[in-house]
PDB file of N, CA and C in Angstrom:
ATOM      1  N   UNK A   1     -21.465  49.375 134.420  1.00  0.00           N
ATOM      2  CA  UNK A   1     -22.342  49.042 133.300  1.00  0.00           C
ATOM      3  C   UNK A   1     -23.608  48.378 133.841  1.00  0.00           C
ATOM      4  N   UNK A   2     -24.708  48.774 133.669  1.00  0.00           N
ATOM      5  CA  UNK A   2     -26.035  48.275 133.726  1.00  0.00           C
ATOM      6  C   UNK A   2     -26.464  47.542 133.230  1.00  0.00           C
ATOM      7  N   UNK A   3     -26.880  46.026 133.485  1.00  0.00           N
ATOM      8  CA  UNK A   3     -27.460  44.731 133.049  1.00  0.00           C
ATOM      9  C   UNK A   3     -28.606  45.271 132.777  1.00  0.00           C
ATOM     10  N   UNK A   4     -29.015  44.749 131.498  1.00  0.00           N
ATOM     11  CA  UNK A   4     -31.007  45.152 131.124  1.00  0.00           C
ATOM     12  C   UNK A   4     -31.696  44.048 132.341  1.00  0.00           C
ATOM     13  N   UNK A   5     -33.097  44.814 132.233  1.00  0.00           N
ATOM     14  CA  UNK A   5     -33.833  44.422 133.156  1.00  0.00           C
ATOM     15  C   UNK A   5     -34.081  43.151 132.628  1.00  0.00           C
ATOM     16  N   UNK A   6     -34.743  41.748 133.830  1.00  0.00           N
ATOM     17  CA  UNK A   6     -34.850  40.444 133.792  1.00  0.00           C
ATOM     18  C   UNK A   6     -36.178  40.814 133.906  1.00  0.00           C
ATOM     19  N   UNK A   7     -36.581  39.590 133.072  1.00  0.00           N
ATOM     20  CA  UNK A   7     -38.411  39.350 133.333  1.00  0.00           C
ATOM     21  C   UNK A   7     -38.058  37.781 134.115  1.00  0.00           C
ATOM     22  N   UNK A   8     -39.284  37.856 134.592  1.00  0.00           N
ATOM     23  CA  UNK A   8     -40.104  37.063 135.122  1.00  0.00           C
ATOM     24  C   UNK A   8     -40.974  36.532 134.404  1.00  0.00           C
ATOM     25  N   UNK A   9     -40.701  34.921 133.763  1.00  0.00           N
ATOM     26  CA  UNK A   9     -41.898  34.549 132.779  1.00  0.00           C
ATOM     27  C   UNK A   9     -42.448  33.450 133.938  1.00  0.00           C
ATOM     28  N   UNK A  10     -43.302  33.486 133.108  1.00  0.00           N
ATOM     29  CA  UNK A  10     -44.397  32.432 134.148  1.00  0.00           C
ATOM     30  C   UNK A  10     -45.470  31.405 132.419  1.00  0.00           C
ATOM     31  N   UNK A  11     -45.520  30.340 132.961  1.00  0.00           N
ATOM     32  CA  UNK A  11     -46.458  29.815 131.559  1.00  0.00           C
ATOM     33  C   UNK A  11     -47.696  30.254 131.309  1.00  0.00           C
ATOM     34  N   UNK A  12     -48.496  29.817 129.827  1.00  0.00           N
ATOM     35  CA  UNK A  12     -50.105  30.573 129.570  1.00  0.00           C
ATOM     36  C   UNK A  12     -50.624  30.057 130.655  1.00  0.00           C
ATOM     37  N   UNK A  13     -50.892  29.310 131.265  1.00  0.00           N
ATOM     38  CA  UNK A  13     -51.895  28.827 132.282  1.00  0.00           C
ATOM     39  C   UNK A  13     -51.429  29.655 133.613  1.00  0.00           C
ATOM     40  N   UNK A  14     -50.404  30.165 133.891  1.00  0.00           N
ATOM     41  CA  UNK A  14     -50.206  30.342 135.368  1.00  0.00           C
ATOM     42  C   UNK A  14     -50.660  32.315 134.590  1.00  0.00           C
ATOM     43  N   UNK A  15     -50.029  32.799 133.612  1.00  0.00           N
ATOM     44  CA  UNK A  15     -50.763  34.086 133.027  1.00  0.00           C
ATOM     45  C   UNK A  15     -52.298  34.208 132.990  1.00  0.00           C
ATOM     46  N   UNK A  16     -53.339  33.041 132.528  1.00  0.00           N
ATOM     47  CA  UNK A  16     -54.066  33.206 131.938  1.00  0.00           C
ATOM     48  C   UNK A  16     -54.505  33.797 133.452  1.00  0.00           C
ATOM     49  N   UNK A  17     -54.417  32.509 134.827  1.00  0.00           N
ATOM     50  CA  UNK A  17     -54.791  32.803 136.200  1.00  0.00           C
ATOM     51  C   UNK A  17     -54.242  34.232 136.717  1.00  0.00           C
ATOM     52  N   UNK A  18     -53.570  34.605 136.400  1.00  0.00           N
ATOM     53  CA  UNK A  18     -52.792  36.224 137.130  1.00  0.00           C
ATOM     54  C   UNK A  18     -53.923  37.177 136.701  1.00  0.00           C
ATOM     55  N   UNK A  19     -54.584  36.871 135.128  1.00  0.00           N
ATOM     56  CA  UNK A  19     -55.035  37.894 134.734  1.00  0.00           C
ATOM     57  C   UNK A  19     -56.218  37.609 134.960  1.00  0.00           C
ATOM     58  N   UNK A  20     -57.020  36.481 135.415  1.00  0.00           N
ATOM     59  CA  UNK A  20     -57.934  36.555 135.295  1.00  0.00           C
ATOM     60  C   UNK A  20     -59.207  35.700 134.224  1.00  0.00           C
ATOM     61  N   UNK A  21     -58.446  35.602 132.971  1.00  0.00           N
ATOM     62  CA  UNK A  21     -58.859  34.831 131.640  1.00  0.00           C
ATOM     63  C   UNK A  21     -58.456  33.595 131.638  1.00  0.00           C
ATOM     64  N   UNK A  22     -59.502  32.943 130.198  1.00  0.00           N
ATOM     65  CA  UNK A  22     -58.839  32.093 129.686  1.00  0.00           C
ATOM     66  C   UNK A  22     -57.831  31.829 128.944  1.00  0.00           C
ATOM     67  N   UNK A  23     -56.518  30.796 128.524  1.00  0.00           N
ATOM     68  CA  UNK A  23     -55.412  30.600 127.774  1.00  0.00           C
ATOM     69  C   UNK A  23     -55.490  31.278 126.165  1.00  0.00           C
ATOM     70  N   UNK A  24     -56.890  30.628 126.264  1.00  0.00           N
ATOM     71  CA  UNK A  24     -57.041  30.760 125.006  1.00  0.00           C
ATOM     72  C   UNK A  24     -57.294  32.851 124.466  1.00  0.00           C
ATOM     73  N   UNK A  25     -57.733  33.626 125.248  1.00  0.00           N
ATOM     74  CA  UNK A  25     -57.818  35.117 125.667  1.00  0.00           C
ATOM     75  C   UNK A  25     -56.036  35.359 125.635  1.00  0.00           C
ATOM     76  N   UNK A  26     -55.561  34.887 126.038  1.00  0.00           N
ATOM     77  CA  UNK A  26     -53.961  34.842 126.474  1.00  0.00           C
ATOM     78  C   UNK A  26     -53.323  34.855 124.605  1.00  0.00           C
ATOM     79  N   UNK A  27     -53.549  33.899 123.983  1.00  0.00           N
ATOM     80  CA  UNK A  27     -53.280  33.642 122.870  1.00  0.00           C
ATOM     81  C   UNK A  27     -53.410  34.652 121.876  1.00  0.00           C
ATOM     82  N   UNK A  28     -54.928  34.943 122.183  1.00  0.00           N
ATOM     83  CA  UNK A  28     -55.603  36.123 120.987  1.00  0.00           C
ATOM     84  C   UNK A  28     -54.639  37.523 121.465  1.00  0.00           C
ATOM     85  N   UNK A  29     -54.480  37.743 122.886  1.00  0.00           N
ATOM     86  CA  UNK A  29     -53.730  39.120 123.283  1.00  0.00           C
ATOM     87  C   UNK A  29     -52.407  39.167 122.389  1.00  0.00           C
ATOM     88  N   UNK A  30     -51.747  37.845 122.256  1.00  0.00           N
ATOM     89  CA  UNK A  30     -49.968  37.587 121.808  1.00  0.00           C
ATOM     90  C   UNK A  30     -51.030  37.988 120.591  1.00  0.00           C
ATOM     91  N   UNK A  31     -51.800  37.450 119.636  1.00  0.00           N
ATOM     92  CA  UNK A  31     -51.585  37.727 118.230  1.00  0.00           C
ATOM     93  C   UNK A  31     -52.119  38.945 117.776  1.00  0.00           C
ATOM     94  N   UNK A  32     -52.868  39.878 118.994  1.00  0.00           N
ATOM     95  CA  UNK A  32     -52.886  41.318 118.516  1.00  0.00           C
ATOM     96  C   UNK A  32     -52.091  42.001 119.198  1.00  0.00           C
ATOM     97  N   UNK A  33     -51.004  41.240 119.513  1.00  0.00           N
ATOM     98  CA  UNK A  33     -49.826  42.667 119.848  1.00  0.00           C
ATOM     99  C   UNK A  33     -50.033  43.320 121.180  1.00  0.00           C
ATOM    100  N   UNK A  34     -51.227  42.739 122.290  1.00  0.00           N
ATOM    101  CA  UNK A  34     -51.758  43.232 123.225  1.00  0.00           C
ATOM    102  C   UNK A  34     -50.498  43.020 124.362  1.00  0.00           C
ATOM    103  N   UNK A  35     -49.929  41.431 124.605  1.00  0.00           N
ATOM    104  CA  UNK A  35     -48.968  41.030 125.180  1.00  0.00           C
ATOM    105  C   UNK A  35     -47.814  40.517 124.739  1.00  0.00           C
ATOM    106  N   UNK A  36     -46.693  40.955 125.399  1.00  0.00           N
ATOM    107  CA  UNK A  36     -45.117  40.265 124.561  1.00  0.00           C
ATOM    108  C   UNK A  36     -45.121  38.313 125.233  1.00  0.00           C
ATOM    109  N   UNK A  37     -45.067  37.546 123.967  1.00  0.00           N
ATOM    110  CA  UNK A  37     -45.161  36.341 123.773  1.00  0.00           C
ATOM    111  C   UNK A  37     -43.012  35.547 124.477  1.00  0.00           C
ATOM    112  N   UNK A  38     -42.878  35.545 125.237  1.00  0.00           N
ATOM    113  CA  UNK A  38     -41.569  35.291 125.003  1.00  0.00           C
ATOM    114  C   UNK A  38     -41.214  33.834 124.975  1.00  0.00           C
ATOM    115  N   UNK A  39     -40.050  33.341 124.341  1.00  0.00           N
ATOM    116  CA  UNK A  39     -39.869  31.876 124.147  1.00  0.00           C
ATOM    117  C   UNK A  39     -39.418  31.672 122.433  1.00  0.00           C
ATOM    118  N   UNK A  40     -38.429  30.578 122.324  1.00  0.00           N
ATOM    119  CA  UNK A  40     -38.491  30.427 120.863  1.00  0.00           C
ATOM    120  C   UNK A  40     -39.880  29.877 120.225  1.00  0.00           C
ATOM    121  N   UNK A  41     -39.804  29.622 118.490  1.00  0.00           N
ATOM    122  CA  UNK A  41     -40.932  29.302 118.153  1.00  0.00           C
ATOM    123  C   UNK A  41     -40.785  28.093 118.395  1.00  0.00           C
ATOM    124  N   UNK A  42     -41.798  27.190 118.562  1.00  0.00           N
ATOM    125  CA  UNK A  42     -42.400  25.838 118.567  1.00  0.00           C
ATOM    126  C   UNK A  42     -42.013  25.591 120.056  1.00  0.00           C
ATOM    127  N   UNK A  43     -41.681  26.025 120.941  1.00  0.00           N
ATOM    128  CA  UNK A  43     -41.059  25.798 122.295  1.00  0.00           C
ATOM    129  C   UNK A  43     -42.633  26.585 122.962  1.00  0.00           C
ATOM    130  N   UNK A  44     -42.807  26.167 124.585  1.00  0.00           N
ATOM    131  CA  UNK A  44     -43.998  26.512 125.360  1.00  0.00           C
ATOM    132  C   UNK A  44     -43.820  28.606 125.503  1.00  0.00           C
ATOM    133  N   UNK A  45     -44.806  29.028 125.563  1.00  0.00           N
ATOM    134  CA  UNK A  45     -44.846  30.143 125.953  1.00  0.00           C
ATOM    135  C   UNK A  45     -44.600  30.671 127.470  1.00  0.00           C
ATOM    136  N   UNK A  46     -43.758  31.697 127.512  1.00  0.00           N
ATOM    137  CA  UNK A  46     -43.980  32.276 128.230  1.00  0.00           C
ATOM    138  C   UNK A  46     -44.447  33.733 129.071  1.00  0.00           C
ATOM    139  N   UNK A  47     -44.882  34.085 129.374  1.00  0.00           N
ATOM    140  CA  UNK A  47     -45.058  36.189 129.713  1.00  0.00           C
ATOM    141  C   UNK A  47     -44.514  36.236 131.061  1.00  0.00           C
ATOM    142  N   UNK A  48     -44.050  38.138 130.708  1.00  0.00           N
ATOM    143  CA  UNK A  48     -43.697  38.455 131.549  1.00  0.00           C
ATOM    144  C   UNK A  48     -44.574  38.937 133.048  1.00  0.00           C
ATOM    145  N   UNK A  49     -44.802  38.704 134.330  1.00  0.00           N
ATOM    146  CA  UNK A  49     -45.352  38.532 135.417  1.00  0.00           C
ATOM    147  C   UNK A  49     -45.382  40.071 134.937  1.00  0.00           C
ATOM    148  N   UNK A  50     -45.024  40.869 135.591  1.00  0.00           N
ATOM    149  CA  UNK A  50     -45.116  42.356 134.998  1.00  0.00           C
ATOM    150  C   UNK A  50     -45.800  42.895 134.496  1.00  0.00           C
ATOM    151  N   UNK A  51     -45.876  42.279 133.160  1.00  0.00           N
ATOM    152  CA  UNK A  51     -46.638  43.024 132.346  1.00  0.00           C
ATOM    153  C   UNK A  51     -48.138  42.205 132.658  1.00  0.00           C
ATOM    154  N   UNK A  52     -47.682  41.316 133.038  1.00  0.00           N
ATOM    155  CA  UNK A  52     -49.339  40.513 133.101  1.00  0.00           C
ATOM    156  C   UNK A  52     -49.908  41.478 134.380  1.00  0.00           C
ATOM    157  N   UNK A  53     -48.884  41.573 135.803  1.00  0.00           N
ATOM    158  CA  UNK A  53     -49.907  42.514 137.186  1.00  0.00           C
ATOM    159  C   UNK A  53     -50.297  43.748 136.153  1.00  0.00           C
ATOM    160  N   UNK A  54     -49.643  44.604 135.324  1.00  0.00           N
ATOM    161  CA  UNK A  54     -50.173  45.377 134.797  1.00  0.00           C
ATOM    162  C   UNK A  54     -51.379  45.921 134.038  1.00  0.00           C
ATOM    163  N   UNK A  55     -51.520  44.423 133.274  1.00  0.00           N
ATOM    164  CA  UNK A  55     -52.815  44.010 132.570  1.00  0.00           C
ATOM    165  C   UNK A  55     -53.726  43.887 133.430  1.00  0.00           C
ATOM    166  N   UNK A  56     -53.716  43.262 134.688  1.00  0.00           N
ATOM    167  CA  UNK A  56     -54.573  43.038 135.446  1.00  0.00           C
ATOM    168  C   UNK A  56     -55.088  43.983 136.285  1.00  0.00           C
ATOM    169  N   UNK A  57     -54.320  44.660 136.589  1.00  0.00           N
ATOM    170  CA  UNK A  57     -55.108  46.253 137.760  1.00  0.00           C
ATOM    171  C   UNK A  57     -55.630  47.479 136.276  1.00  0.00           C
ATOM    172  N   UNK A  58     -55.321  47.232 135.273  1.00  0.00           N
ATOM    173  CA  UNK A  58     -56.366  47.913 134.293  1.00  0.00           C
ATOM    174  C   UNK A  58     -57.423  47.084 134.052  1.00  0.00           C
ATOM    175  N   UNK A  59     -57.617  45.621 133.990  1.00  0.00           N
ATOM    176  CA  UNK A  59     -58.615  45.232 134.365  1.00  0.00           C
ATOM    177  C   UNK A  59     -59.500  45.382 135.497  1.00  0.00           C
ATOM    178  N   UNK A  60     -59.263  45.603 136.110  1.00  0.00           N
ATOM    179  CA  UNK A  60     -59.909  45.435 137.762  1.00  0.00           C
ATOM    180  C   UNK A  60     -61.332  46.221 138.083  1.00  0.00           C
ATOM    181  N   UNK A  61     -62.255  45.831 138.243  1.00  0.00           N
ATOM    182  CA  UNK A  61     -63.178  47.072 137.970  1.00  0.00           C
ATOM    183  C   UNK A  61     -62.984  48.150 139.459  1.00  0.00           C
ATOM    184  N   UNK A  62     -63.390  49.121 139.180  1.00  0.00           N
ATOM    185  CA  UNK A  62     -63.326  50.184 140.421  1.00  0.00           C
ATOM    186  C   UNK A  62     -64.418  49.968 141.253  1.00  0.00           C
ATOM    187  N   UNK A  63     -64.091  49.775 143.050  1.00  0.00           N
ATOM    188  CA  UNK A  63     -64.683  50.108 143.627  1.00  0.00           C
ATOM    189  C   UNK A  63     -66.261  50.550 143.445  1.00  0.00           C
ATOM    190  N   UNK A  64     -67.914  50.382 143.878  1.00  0.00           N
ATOM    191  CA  UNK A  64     -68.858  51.244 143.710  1.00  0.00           C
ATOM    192  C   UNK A  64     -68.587  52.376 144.983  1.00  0.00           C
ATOM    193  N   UNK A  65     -68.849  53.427 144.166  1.00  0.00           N
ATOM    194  CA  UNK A  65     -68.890  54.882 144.937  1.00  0.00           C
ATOM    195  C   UNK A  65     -69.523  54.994 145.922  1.00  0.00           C
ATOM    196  N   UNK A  66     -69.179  55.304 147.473  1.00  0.00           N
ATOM    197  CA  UNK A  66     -70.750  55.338 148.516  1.00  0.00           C
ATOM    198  C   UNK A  66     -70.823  56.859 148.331  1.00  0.00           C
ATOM    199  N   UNK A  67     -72.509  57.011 148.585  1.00  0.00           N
ATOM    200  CA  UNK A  67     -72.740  58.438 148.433  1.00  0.00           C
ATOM    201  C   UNK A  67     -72.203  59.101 149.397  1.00  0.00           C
ATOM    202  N   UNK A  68     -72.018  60.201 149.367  1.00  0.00           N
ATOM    203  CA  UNK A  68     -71.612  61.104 149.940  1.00  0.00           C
ATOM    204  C   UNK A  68     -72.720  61.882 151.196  1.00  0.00           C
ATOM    205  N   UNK A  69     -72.690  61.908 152.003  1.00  0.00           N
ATOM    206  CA  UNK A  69     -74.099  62.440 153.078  1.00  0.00           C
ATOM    207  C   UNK A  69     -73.156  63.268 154.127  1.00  0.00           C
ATOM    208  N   UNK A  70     -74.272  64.269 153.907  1.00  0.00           N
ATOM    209  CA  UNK A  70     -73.605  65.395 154.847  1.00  0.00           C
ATOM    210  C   UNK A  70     -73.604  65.085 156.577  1.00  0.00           C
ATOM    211  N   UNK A  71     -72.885  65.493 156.749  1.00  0.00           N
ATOM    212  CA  UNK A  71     -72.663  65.420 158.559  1.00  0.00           C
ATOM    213  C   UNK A  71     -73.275  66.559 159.249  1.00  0.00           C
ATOM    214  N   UNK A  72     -74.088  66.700 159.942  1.00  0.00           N
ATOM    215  CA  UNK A  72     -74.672  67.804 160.603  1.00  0.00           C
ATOM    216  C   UNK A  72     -73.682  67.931 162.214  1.00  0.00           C
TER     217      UNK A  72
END
């Protein structure tokens, strides 16, 4: 039998730093459904590390392109 997968929570402040943002960015994501909030209510928040590296390499901007120059 297969145990469900374990997250890795980490608090808003150590998330807000993974991703990049502020706590308060962290907050607005939980109340549009952007990130899963885990923890009971009135107790500290936590997210999953996971989903936060995830958030973060779609953040990431790409590389600038070097041109391309032909080789003689």
């Amino acid at each position: 039998m297969m145990k469900p997968p374990r997250h890795r929570l980490v608090p808003t402040n150590v998330a807000a730093l993974a991703v990049g943002v502020s706590e308060a960015t962290i907050r607005k994501w939980v109340s549009r459904g952007k990130i899963t909030r885990y923890g009971a209510p009135n107790c500290p928040s936590e997210f999953d590390i996971d989903e936060l590296t995830e958030i973060a390499m779609r953040r990431r901007p790409c590389p600038p392109r070097r041109p391309v120059t032909a080789q003689h």
